[in-house]
PDB file of N, CA and C in Angstrom:
ATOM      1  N   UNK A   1      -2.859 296.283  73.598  1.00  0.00           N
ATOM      2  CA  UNK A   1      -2.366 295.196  72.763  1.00  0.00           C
ATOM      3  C   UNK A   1      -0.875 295.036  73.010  1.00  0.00           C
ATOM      4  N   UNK A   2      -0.635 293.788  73.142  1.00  0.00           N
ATOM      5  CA  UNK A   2       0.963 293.396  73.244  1.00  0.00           C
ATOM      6  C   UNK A   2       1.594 292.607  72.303  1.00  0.00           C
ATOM      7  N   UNK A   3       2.578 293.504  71.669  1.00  0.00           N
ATOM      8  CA  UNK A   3       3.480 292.177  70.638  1.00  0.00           C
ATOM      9  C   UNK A   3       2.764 292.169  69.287  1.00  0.00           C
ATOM     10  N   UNK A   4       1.779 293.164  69.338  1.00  0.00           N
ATOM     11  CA  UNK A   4       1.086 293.312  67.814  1.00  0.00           C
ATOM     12  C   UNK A   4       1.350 294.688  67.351  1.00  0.00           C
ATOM     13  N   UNK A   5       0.982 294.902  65.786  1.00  0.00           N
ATOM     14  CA  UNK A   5       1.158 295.951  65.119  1.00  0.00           C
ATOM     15  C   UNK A   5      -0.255 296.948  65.602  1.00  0.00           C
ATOM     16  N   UNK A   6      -0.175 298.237  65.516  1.00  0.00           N
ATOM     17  CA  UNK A   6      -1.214 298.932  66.011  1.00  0.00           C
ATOM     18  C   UNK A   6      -0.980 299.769  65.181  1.00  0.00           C
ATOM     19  N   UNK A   7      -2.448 300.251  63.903  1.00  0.00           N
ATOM     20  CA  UNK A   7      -2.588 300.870  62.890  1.00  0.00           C
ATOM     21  C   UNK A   7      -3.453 302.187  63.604  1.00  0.00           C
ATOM     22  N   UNK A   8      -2.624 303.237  63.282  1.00  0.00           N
ATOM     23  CA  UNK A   8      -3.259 304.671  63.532  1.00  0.00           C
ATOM     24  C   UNK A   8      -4.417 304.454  63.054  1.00  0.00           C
ATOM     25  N   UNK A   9      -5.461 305.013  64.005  1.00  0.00           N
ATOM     26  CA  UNK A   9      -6.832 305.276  63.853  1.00  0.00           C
ATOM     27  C   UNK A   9      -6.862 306.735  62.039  1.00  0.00           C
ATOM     28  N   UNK A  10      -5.885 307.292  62.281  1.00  0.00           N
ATOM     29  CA  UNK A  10      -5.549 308.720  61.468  1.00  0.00           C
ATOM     30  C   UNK A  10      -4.481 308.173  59.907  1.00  0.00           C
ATOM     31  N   UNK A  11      -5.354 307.832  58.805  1.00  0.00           N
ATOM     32  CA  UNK A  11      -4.128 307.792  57.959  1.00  0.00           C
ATOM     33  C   UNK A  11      -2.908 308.287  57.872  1.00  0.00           C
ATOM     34  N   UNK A  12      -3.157 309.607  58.007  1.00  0.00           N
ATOM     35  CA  UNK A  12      -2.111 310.905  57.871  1.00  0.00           C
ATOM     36  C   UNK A  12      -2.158 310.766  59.276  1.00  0.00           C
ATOM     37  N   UNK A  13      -1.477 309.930  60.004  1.00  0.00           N
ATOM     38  CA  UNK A  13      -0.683 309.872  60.776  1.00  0.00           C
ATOM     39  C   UNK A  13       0.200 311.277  61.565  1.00  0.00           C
ATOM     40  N   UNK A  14       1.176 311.305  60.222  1.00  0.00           N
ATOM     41  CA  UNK A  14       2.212 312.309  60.382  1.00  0.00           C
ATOM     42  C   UNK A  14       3.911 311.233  61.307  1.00  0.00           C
ATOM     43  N   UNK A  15       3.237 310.422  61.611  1.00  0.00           N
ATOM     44  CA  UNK A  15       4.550 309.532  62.394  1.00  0.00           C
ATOM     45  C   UNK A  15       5.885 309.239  61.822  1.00  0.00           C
ATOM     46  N   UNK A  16       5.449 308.884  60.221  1.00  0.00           N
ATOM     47  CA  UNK A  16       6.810 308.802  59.360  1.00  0.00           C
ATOM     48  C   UNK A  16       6.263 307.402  59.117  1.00  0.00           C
ATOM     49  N   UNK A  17       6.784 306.855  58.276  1.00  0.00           N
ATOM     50  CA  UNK A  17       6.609 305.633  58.013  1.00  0.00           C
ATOM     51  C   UNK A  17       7.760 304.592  58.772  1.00  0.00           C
ATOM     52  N   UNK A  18       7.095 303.535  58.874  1.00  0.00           N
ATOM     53  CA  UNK A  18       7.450 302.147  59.957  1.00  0.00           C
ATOM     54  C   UNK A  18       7.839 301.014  59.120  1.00  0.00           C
ATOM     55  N   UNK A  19       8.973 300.747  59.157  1.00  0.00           N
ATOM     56  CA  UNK A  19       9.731 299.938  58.391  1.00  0.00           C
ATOM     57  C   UNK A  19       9.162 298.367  59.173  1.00  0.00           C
ATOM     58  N   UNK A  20       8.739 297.601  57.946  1.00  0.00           N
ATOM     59  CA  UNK A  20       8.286 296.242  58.603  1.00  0.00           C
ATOM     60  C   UNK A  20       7.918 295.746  57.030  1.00  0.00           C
ATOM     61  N   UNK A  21       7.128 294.250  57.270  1.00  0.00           N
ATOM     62  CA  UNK A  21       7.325 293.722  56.128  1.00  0.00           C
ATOM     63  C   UNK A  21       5.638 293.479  55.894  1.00  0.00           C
ATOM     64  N   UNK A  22       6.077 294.461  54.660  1.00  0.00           N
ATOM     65  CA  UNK A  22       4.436 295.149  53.962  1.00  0.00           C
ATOM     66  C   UNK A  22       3.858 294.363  53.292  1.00  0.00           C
ATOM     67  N   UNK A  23       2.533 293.734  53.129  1.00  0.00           N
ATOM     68  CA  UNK A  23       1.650 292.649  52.400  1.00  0.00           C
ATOM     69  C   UNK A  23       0.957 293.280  51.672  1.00  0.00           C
ATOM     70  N   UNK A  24       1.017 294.626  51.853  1.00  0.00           N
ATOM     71  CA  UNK A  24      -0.006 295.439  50.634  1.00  0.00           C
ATOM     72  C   UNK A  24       0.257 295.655  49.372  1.00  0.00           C
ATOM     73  N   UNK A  25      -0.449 295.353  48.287  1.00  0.00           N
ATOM     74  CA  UNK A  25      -0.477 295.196  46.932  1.00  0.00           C
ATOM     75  C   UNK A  25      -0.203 296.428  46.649  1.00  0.00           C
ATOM     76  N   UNK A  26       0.322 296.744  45.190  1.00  0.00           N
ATOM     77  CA  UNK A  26      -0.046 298.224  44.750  1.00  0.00           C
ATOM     78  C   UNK A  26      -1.312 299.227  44.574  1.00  0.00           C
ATOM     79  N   UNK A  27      -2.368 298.008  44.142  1.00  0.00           N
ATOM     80  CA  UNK A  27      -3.270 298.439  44.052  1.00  0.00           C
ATOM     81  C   UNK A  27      -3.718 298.881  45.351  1.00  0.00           C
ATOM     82  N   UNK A  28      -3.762 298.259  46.331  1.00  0.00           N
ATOM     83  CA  UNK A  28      -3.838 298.110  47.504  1.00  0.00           C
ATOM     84  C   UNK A  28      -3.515 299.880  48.414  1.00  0.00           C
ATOM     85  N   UNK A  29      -1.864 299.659  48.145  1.00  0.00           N
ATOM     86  CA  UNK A  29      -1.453 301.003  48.246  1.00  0.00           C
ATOM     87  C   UNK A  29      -2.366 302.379  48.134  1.00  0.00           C
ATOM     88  N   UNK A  30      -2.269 302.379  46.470  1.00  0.00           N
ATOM     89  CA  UNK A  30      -2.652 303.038  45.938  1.00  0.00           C
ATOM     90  C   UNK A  30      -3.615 303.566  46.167  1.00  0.00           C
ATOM     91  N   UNK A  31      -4.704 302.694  46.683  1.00  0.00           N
ATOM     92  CA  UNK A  31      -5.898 303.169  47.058  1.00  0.00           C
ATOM     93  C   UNK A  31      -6.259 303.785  48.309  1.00  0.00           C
ATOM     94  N   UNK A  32      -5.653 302.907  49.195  1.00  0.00           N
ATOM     95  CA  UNK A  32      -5.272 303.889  50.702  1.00  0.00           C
ATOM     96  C   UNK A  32      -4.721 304.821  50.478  1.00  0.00           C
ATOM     97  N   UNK A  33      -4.057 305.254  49.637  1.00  0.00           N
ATOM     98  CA  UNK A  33      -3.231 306.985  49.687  1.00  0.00           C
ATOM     99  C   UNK A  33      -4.235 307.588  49.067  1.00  0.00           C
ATOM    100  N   UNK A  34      -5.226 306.973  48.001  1.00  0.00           N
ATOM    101  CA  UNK A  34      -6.360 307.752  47.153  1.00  0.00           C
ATOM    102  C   UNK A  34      -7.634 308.119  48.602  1.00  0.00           C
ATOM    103  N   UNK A  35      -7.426 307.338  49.403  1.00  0.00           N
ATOM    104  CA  UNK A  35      -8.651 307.142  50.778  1.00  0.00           C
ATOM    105  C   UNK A  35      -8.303 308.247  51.546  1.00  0.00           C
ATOM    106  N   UNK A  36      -6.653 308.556  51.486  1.00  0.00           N
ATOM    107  CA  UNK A  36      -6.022 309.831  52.779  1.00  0.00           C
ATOM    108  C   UNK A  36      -5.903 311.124  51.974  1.00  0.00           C
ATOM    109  N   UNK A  37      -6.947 311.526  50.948  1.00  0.00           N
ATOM    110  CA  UNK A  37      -7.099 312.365  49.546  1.00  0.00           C
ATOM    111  C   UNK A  37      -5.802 312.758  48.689  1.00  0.00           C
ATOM    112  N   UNK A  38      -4.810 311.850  48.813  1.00  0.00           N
ATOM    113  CA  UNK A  38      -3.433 312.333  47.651  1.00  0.00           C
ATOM    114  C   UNK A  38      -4.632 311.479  46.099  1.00  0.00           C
ATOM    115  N   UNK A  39      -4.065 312.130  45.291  1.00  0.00           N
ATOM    116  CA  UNK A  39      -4.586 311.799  43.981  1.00  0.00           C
ATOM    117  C   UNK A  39      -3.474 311.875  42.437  1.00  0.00           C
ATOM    118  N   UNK A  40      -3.763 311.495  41.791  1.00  0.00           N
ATOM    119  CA  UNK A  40      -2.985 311.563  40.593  1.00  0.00           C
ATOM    120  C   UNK A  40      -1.538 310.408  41.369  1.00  0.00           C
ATOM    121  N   UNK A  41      -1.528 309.544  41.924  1.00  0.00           N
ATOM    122  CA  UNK A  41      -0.916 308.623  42.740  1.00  0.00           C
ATOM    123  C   UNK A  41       0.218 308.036  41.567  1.00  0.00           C
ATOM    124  N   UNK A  42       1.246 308.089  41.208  1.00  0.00           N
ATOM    125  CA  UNK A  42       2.150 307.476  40.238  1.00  0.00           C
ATOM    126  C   UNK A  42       3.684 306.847  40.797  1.00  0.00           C
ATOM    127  N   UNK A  43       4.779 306.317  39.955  1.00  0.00           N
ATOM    128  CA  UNK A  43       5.670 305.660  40.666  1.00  0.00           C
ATOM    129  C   UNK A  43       5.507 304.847  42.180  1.00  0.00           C
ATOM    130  N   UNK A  44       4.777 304.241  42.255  1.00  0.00           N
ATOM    131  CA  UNK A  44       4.793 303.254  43.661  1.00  0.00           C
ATOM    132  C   UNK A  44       5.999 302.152  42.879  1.00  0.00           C
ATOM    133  N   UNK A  45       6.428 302.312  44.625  1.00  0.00           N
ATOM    134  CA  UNK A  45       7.481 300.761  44.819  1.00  0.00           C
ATOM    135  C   UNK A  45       7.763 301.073  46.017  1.00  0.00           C
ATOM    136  N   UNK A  46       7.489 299.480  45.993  1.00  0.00           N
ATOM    137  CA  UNK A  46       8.349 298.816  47.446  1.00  0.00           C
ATOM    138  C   UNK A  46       9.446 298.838  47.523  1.00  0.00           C
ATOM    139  N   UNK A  47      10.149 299.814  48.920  1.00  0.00           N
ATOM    140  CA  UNK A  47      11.186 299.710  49.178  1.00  0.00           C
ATOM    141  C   UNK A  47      12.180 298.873  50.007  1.00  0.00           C
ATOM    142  N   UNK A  48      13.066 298.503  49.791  1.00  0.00           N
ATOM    143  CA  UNK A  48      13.423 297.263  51.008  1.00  0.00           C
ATOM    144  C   UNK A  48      13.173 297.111  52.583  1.00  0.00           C
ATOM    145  N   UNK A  49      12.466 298.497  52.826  1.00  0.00           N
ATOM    146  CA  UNK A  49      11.888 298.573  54.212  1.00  0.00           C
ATOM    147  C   UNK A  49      10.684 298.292  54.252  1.00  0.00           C
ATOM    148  N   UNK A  50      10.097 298.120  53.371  1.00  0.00           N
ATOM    149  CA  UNK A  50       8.708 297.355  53.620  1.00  0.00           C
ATOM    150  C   UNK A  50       7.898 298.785  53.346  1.00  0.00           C
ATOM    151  N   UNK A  51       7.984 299.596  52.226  1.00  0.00           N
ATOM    152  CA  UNK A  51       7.641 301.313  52.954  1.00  0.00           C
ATOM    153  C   UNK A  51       6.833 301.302  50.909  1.00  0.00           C
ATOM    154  N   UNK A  52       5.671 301.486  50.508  1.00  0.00           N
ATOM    155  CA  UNK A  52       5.286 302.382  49.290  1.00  0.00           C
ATOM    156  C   UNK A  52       5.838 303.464  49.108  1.00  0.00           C
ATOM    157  N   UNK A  53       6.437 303.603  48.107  1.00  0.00           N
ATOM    158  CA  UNK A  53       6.538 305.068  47.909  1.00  0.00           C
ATOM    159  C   UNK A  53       6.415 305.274  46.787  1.00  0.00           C
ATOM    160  N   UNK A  54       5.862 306.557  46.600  1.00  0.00           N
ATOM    161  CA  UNK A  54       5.618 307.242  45.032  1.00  0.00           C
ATOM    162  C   UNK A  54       5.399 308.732  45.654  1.00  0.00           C
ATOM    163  N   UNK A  55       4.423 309.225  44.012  1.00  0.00           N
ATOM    164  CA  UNK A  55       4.240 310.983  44.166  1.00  0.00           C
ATOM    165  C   UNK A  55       2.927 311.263  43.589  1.00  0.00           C
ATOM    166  N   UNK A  56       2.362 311.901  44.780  1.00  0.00           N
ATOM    167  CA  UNK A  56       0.670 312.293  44.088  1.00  0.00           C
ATOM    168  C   UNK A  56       1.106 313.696  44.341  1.00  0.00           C
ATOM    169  N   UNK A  57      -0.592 314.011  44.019  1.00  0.00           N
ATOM    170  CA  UNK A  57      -1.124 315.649  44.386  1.00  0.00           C
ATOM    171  C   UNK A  57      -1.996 316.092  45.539  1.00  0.00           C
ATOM    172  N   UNK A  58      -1.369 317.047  46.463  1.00  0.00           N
ATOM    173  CA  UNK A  58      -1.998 316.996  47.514  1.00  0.00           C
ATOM    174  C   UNK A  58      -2.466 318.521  47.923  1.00  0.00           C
ATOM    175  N   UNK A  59      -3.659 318.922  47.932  1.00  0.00           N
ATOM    176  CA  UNK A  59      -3.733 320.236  48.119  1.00  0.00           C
ATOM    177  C   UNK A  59      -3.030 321.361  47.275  1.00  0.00           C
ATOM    178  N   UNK A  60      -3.163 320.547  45.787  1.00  0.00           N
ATOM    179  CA  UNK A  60      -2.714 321.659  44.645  1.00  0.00           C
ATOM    180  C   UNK A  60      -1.320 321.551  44.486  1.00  0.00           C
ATOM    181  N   UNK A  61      -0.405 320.922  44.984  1.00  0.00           N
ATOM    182  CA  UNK A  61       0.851 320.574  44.883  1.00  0.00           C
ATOM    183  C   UNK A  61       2.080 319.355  45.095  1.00  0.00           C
ATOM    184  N   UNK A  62       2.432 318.497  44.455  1.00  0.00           N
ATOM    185  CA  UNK A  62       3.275 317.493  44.192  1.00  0.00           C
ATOM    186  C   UNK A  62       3.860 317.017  45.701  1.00  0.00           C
ATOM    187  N   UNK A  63       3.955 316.336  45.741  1.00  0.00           N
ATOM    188  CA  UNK A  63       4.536 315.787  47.439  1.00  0.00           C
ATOM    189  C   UNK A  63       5.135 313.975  47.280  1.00  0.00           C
ATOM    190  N   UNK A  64       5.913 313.641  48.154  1.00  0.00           N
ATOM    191  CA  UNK A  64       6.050 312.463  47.920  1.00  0.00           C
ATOM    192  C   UNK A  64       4.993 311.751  49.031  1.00  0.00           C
ATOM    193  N   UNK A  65       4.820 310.428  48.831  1.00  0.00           N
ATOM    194  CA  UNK A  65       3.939 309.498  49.319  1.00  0.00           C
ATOM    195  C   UNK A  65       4.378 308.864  50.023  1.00  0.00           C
ATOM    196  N   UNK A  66       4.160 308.240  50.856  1.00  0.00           N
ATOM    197  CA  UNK A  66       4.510 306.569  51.751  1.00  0.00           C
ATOM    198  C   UNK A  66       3.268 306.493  52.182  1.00  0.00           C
ATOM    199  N   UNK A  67       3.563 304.764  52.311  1.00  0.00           N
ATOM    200  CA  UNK A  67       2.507 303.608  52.729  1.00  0.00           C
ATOM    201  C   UNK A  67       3.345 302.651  54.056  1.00  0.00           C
ATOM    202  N   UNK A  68       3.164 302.485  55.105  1.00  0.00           N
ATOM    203  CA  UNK A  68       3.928 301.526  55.593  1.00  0.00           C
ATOM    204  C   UNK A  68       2.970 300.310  56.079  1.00  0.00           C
ATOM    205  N   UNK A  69       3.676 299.613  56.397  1.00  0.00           N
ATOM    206  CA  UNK A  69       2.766 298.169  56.659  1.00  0.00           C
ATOM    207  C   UNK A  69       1.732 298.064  57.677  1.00  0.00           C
ATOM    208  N   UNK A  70       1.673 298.953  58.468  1.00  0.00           N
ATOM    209  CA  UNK A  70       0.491 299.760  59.204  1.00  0.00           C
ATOM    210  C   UNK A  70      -0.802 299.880  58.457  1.00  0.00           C
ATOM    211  N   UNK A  71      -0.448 300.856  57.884  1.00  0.00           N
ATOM    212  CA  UNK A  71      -1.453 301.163  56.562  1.00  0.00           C
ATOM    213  C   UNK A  71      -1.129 302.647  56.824  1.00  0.00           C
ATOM    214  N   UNK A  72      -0.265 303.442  57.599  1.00  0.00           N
ATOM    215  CA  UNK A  72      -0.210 304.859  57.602  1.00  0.00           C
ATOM    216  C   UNK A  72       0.384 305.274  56.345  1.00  0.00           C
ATOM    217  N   UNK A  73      -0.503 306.523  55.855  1.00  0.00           N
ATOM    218  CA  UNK A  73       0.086 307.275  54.671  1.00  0.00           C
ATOM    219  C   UNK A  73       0.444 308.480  55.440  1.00  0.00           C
ATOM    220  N   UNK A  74       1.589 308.826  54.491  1.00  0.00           N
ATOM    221  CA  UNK A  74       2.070 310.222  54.805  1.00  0.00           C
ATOM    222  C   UNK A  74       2.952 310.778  53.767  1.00  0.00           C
ATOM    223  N   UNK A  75       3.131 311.775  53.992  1.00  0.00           N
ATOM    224  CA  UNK A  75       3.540 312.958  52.959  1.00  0.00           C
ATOM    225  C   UNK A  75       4.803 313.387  53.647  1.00  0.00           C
ATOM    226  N   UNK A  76       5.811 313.727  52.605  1.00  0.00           N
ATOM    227  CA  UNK A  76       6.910 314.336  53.110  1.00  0.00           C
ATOM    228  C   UNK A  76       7.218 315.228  51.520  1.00  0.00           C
TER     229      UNK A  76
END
């Protein structure tokens, strides 16, 4: 593909999140990070990079979230 966005086959990525201009709803969000198993999902907002962020629970312990306009979630 040329000149298009290309969404990791892998939610959890691990790439970092990709600053671009995000069309995904919260709900939206929310649910893709609930799909890449973070849970208890709270504080989402869009950041001026086009990036979700909030804080779930991931494997028994608190982590922050991102969403980027990809649809990659990841944890930092």
């Amino acid at each position: 593909t040329t000149g298009g966005a290309v969404r990791s086959a892998d939610p959890n990525s691990g790439a970092g999140p990709r600053a671009g201009a995000n069309s995904f709803t919260e709900g939206q969000a929310r649910t893709r990070m609930e799909g890449a198993g973070y849970t208890n999902v709270t504080g989402l907002n869009l950041d001026g990079n086009g990036i979700w962020r909030g804080q779930a629970m991931h494997s028994g312990r608190q982590v922050q979230v991102t969403l980027d306009y990809q649809g990659n979630v990841n944890a930092q």
